[in-house]
N, C-alpha and C. Protein backbone atom coordinates (compact mmCIF):
# COMPACT_ATOMS: atom_id res chain seq x y z
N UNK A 1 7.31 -19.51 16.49
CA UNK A 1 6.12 -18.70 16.74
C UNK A 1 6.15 -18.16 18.17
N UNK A 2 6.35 -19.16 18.82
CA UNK A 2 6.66 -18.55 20.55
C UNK A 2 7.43 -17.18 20.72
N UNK A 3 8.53 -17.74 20.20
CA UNK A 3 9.75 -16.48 20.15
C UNK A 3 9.37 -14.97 19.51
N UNK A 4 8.34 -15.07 18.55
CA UNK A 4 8.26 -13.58 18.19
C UNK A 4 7.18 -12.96 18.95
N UNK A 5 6.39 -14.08 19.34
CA UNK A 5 5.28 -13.87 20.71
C UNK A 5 5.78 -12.67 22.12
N UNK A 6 6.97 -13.40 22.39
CA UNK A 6 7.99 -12.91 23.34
C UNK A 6 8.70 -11.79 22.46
N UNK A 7 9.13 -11.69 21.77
CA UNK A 7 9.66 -10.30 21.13
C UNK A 7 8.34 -9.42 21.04
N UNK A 8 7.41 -9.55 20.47
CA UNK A 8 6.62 -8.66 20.25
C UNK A 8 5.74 -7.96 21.72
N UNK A 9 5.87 -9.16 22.96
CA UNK A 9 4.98 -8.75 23.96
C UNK A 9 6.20 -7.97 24.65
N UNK A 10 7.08 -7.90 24.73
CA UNK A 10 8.51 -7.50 25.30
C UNK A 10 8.04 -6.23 25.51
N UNK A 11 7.98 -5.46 26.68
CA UNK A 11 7.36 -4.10 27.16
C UNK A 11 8.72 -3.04 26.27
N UNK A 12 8.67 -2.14 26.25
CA UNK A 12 9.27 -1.43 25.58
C UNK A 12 10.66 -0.48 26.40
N UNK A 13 11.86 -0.40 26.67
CA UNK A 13 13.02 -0.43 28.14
C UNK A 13 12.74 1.22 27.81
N UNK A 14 12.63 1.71 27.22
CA UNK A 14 12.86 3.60 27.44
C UNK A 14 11.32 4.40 27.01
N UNK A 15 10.57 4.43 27.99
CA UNK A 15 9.65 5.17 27.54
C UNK A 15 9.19 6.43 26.90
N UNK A 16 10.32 6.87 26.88
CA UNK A 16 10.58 8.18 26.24
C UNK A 16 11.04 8.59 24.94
N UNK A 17 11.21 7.29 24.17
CA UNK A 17 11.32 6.86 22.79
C UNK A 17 10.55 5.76 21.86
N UNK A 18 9.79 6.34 21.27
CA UNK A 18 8.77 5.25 20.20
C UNK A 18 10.06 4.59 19.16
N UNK A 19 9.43 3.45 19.53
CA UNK A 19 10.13 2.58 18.10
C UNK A 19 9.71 3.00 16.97
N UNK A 20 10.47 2.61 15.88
CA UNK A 20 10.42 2.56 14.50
C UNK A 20 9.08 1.74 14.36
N UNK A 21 8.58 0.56 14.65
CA UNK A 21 7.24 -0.18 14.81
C UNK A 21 6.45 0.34 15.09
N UNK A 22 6.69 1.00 16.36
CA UNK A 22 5.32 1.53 16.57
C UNK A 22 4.85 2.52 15.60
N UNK A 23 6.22 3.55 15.50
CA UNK A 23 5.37 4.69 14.72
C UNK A 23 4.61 4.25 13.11
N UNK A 24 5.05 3.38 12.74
CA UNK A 24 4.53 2.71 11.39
C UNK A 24 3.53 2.33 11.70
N UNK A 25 3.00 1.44 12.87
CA UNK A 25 2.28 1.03 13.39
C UNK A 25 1.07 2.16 13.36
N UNK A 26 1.64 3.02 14.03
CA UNK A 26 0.81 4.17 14.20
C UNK A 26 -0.14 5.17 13.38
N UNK A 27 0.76 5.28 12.19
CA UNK A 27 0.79 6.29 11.37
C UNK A 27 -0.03 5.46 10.16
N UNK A 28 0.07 4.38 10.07
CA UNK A 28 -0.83 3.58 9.17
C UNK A 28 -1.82 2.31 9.38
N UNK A 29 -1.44 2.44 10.99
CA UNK A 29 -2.77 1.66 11.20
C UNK A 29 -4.06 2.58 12.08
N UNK A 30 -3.27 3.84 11.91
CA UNK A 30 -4.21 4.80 12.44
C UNK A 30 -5.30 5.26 11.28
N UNK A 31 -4.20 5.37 10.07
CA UNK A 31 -5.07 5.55 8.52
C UNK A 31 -6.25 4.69 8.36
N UNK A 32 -5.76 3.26 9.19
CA UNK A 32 -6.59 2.18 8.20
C UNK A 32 -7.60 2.33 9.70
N UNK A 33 -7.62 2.46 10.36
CA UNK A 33 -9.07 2.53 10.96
C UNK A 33 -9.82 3.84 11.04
N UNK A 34 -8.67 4.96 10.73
CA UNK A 34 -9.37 5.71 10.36
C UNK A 34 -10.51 5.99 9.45
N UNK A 35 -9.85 5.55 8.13
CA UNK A 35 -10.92 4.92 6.91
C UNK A 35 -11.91 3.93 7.59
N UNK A 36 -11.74 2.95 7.54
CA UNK A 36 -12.87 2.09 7.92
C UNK A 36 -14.06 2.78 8.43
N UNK A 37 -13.14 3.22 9.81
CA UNK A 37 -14.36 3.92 10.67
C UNK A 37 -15.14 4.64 9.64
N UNK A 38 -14.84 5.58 9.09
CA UNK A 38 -15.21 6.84 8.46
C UNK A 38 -16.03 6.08 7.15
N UNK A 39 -15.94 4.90 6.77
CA UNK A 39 -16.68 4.33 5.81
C UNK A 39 -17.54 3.55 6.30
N UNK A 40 -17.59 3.21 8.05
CA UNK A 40 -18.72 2.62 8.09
C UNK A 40 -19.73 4.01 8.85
N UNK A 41 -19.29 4.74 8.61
CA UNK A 41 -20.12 6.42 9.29
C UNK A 41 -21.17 6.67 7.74
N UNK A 42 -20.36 6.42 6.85
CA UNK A 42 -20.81 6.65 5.53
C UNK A 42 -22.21 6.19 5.15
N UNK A 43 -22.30 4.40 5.87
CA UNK A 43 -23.65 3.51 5.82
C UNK A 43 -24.47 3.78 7.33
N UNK A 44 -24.51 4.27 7.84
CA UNK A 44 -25.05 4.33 9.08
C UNK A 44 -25.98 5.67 8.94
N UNK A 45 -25.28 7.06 8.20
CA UNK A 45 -25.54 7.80 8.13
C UNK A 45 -26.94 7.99 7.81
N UNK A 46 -28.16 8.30 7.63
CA UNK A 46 -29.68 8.31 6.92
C UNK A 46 -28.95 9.50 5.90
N UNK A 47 -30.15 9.12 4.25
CA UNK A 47 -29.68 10.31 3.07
C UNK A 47 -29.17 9.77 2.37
N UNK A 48 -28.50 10.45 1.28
CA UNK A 48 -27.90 10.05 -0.26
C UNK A 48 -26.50 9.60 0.46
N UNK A 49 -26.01 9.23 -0.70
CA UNK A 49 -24.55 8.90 -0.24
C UNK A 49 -23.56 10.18 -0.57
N UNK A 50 -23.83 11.33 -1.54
CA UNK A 50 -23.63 12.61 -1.63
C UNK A 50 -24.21 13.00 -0.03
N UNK A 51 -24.70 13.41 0.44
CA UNK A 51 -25.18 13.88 1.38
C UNK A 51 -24.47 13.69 2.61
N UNK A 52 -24.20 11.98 2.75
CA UNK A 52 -24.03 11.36 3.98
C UNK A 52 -22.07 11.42 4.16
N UNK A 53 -21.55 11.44 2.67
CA UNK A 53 -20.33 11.87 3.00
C UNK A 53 -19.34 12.77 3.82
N UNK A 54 -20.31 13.62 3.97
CA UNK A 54 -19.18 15.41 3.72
C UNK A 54 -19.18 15.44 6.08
N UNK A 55 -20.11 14.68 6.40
CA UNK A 55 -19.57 14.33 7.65
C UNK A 55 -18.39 13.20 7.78
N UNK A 56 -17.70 12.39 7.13
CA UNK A 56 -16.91 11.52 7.84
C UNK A 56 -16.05 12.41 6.88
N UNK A 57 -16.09 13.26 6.03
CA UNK A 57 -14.89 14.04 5.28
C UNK A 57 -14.32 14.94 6.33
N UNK A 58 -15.09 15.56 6.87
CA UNK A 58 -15.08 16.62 7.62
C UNK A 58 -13.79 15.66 9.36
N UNK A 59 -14.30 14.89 9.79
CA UNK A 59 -13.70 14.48 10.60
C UNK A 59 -12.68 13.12 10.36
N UNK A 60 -12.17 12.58 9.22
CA UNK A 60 -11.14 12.09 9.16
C UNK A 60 -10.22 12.40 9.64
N UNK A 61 -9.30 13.41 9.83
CA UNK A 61 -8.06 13.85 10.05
C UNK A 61 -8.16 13.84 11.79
N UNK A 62 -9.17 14.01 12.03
CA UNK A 62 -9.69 14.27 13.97
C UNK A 62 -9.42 12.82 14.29
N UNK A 63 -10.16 11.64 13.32
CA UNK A 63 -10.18 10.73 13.62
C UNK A 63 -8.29 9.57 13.58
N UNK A 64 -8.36 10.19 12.60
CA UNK A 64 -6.69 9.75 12.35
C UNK A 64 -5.52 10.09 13.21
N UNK A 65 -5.99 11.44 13.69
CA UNK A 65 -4.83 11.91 14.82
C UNK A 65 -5.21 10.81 16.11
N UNK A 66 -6.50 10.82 16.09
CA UNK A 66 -6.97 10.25 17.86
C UNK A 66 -6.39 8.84 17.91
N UNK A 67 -7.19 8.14 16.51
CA UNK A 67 -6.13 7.08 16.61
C UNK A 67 -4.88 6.36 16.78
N UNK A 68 -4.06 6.95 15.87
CA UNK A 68 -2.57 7.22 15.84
C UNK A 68 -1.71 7.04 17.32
N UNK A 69 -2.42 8.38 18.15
CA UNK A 69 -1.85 8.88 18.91
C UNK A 69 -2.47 7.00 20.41
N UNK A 70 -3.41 7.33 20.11
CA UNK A 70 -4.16 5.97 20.91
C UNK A 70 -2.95 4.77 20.45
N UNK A 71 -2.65 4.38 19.21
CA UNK A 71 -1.55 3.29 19.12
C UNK A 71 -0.42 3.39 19.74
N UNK A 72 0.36 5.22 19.98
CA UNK A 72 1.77 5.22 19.97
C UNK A 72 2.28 4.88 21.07
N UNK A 73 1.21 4.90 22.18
CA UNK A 73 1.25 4.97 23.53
C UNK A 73 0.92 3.47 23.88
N UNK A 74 1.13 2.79 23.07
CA UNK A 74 1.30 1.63 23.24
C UNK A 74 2.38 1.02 24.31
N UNK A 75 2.16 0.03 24.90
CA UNK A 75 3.25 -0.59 26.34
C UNK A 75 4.26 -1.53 25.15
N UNK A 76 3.83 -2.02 24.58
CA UNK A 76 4.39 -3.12 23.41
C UNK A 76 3.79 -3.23 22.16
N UNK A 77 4.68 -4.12 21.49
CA UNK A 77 4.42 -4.23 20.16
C UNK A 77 3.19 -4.89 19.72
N UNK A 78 3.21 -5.89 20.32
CA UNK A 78 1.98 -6.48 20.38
C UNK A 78 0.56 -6.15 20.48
N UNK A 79 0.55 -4.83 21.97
CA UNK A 79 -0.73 -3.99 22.02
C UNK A 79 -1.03 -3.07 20.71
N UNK A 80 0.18 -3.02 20.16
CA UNK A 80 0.23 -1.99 18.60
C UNK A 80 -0.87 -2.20 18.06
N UNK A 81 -0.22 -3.66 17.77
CA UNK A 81 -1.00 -4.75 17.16
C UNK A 81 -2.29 -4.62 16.64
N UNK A 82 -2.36 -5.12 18.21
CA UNK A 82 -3.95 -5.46 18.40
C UNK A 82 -4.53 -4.19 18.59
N UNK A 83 -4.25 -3.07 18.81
CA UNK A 83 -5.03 -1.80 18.70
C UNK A 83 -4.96 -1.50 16.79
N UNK A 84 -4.56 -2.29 16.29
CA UNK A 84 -4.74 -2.25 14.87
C UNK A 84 -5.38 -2.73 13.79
N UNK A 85 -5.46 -4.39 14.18
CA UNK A 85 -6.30 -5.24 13.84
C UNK A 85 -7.74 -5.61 14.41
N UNK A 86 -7.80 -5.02 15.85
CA UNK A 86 -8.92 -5.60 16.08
C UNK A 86 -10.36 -4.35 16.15
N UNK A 87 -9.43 -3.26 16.20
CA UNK A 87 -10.79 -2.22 15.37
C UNK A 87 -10.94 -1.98 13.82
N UNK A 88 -9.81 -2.20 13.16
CA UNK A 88 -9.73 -2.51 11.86
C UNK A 88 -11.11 -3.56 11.38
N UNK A 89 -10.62 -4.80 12.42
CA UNK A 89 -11.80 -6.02 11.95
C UNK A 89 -12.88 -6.02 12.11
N UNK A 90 -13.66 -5.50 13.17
CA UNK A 90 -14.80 -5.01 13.46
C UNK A 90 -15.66 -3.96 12.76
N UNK A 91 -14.60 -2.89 12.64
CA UNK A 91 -15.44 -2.17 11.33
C UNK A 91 -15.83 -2.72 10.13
N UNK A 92 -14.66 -3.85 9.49
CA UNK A 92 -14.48 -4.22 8.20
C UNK A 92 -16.03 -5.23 8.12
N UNK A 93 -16.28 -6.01 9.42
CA UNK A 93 -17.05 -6.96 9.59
C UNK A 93 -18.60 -6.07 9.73
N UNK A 94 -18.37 -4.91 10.30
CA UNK A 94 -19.88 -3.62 10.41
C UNK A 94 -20.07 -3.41 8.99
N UNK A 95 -19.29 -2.78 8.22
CA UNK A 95 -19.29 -2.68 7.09
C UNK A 95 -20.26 -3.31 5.80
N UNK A 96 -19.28 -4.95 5.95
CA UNK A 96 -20.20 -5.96 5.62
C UNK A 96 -21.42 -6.21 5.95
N UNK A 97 -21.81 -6.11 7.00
CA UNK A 97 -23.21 -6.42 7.54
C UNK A 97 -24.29 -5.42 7.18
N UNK A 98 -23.78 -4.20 7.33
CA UNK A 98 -24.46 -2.79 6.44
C UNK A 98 -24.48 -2.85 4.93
N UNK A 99 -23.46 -3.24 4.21
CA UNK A 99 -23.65 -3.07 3.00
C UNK A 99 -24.38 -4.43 2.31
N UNK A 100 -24.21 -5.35 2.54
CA UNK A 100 -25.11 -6.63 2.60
C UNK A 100 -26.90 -6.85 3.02
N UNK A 101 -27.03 -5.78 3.71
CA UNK A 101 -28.47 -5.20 4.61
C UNK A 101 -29.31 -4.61 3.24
């Protein structure tokens, strides 16, 4: 467990080239908070749920680029990471608390 600790925090030697990780990283953990976000915009919104949609429709793709681009620029693998899981979890946990309300 240590050891991939240290691989994954390992700063990245050529800054001028994204890993293969990151960009996966990027490109689909940008999706998945993209969604989230955009589904907890959905419950927050006041109105029908027809109604309250056609704003987080409208800015998904805004939201997906910002993200993305926010992961790629990552120092390490690790910050990937955690720029993946830990807005991921927070929404997932907003979510719950809204739709449970």
């Amino acid at each position: 467990m240590n050891l991939l600790y240290k691989e994954l925090n390992k700063p990245l030697l050529n800054s001028k080239k994204i890993g293969l990780f990151i960009t996966f990283c990027a490109i689909l953990g940008g999706l998945l908070v993209a969604y989230t976000a955009m589904t907890f915009l959905v419950y927050i919104i006041p109105g029908s749920l027809g109604e309250s949609i056609t704003m987080p429709l409208l800015f998904n793709t805004l939201a997906w680029s910002i993200a993305a681009l926010w992961i790629s620029v990552s120092a390490s693998k690790l910050i990937a990471l955690k720029r993946v899981i830990i807005p991921t979890t927070i929404f997932i946990i907003l979510i719950f608390i809204f739709y449970l309300r």
